[in-house]
Protein backbone atom coordinates (compact mmCIF):
# COMPACT_ATOMS: atom_id res chain seq x y z
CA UNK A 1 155.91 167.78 27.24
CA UNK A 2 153.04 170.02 28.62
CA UNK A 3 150.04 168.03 31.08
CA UNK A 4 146.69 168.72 29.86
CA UNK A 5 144.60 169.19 33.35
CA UNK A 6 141.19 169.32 34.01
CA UNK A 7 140.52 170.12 37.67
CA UNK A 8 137.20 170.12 38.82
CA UNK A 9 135.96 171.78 41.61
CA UNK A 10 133.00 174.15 42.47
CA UNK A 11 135.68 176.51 44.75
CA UNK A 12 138.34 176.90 41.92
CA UNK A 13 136.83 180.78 41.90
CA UNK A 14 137.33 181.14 45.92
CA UNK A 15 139.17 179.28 48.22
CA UNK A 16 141.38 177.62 45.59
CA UNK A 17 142.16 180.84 43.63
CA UNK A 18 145.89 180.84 44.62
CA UNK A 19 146.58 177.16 43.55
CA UNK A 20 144.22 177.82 40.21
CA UNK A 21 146.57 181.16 39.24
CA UNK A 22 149.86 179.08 40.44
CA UNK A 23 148.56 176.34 37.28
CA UNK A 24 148.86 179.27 34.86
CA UNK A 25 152.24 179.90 35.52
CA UNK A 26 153.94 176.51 35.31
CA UNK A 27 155.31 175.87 31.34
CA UNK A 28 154.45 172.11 31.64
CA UNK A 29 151.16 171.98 33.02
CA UNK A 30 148.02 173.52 30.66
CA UNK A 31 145.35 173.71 32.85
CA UNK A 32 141.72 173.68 32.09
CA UNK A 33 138.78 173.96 34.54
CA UNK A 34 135.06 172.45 35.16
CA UNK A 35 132.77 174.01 38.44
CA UNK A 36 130.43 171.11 38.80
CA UNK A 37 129.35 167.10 37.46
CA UNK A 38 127.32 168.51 34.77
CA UNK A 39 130.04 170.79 33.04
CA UNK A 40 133.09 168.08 34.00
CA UNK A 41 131.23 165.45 32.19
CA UNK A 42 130.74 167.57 28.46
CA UNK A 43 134.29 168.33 28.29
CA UNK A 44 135.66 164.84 29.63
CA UNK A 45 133.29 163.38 26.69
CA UNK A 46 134.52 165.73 24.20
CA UNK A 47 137.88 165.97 24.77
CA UNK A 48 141.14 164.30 25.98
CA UNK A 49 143.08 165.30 29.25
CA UNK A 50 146.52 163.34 30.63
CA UNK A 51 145.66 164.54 34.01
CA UNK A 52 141.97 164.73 35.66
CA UNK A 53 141.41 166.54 39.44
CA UNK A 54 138.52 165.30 41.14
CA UNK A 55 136.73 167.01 43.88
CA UNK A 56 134.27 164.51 45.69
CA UNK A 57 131.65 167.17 46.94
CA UNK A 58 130.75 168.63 43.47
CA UNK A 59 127.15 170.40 42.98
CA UNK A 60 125.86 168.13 40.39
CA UNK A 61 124.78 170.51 37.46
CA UNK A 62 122.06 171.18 35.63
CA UNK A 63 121.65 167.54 33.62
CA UNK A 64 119.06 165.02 34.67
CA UNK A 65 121.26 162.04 34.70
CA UNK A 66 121.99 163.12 38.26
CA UNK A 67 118.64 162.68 39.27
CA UNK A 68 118.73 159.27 41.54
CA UNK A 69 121.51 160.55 42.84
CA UNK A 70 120.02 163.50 44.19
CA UNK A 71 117.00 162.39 45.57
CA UNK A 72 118.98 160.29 48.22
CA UNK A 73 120.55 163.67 49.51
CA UNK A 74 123.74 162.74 47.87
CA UNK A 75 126.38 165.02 47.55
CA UNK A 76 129.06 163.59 46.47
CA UNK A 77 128.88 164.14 42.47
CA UNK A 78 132.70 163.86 41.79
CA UNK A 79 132.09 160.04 42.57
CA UNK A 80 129.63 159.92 40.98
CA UNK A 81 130.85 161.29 37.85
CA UNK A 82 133.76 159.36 38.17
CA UNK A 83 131.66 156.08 39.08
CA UNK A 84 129.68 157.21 35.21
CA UNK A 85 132.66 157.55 33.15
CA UNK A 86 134.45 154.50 34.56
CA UNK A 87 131.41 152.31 34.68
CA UNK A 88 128.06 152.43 33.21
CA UNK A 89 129.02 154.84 30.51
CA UNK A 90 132.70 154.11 29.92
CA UNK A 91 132.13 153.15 26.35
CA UNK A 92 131.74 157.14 25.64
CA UNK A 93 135.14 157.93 27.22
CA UNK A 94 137.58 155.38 25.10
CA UNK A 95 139.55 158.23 24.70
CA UNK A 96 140.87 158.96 28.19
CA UNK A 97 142.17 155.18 28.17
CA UNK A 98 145.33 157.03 29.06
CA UNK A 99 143.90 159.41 31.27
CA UNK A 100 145.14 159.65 35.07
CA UNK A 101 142.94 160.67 37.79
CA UNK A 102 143.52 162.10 40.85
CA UNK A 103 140.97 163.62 44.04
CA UNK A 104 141.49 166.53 46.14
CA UNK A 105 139.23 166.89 48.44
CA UNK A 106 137.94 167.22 51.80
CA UNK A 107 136.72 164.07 52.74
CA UNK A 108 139.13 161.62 53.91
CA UNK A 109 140.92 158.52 52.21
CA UNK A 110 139.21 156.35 54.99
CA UNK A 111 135.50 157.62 53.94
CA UNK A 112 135.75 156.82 50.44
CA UNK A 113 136.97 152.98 49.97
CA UNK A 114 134.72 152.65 46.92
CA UNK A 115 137.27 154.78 44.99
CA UNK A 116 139.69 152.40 45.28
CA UNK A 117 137.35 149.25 43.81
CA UNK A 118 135.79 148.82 40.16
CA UNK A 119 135.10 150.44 38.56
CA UNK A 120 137.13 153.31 39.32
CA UNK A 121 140.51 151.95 40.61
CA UNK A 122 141.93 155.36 41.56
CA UNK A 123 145.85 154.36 43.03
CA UNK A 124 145.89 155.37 46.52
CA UNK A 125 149.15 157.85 46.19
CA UNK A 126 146.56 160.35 43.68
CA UNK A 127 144.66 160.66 46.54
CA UNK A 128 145.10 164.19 48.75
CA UNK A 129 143.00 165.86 51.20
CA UNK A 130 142.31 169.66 50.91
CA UNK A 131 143.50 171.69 53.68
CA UNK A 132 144.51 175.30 53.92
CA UNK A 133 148.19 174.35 55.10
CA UNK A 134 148.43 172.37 51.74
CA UNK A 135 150.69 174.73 49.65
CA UNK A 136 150.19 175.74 46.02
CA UNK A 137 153.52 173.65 45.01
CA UNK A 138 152.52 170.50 46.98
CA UNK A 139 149.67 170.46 44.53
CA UNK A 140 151.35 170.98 41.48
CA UNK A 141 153.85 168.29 42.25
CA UNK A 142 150.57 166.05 43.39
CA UNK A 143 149.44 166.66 39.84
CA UNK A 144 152.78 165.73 38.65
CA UNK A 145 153.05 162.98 40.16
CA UNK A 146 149.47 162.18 39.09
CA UNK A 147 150.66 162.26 35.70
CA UNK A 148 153.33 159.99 36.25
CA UNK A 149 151.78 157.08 38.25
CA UNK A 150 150.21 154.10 36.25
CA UNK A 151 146.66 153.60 36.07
């Protein structure tokens, strides 16, 4: 059984390089990548993941349906891609019905209770907050475990 991952995060090139190169060596875990709302949103359309990584502060791409969020000063386009695919626009994303999702980020659990309500539902154990003490094989059990929790 291998976990088909899509983390995305706009640092997966800089801070996060040790965690990205630890994905590539685990056997069960095949890990795929997206640097911003725009790019995440094409390949969660297209194509089928078990396991998706959300970062909340995500530059939002180059697309326009991020306009009204932008013009509020809003910067937090992993909600709001994950607010898209779960809500509004669900109907293009039948086939991640099985799909878990998970956020690392920086902001805390406490900042973000909207995650946690429709239409996004995220289960409050696949939520983790980024810090530089958090090792590269807390995360991959944290995406593990992602993969294993219900929806």
């Amino acid at each position: 059984m291998t976990i088909k991952l899509l983390w995305i995060d706009d640092n997966l090139f800089h801070d996060l390089t040790e965690k990205r190169m630890a994905l590539y060596m685990q056997d069960d875990i095949e890990p795929h990548f997206a640097l911003d709302a725009t790019e995440a949103f094409y390949r969660l359309r297209n194509e089928p993941f078990d396991v998706v990584i959300v970062d909340l502060r995500l530059p939002p791409g180059p697309d326009d349906m991020w306009n009204t969020y932008r013009e509020n000063n809003f910067q937090k386009f992993g909600y709001a891609l994950l607010n898209a695919i779960m809500g509004p626009q669900k109907d293009q994303f039948e086939h991640l019905r099985e799909t878990r999702f998970g956020v690392f980020t920086i902001e805390a659990q406490e900042e973000n209770p909207e995650l946690f309500d429709d239409p996004i539902l995220l289960a409050e154990d696949n939520f983790k907050v980024k810090t530089h003490a958090y090792h590269e094989n807390a995360f991959i059990e944290f995406i593990r475990h992602v993969y294993k929790s219900l929806h």
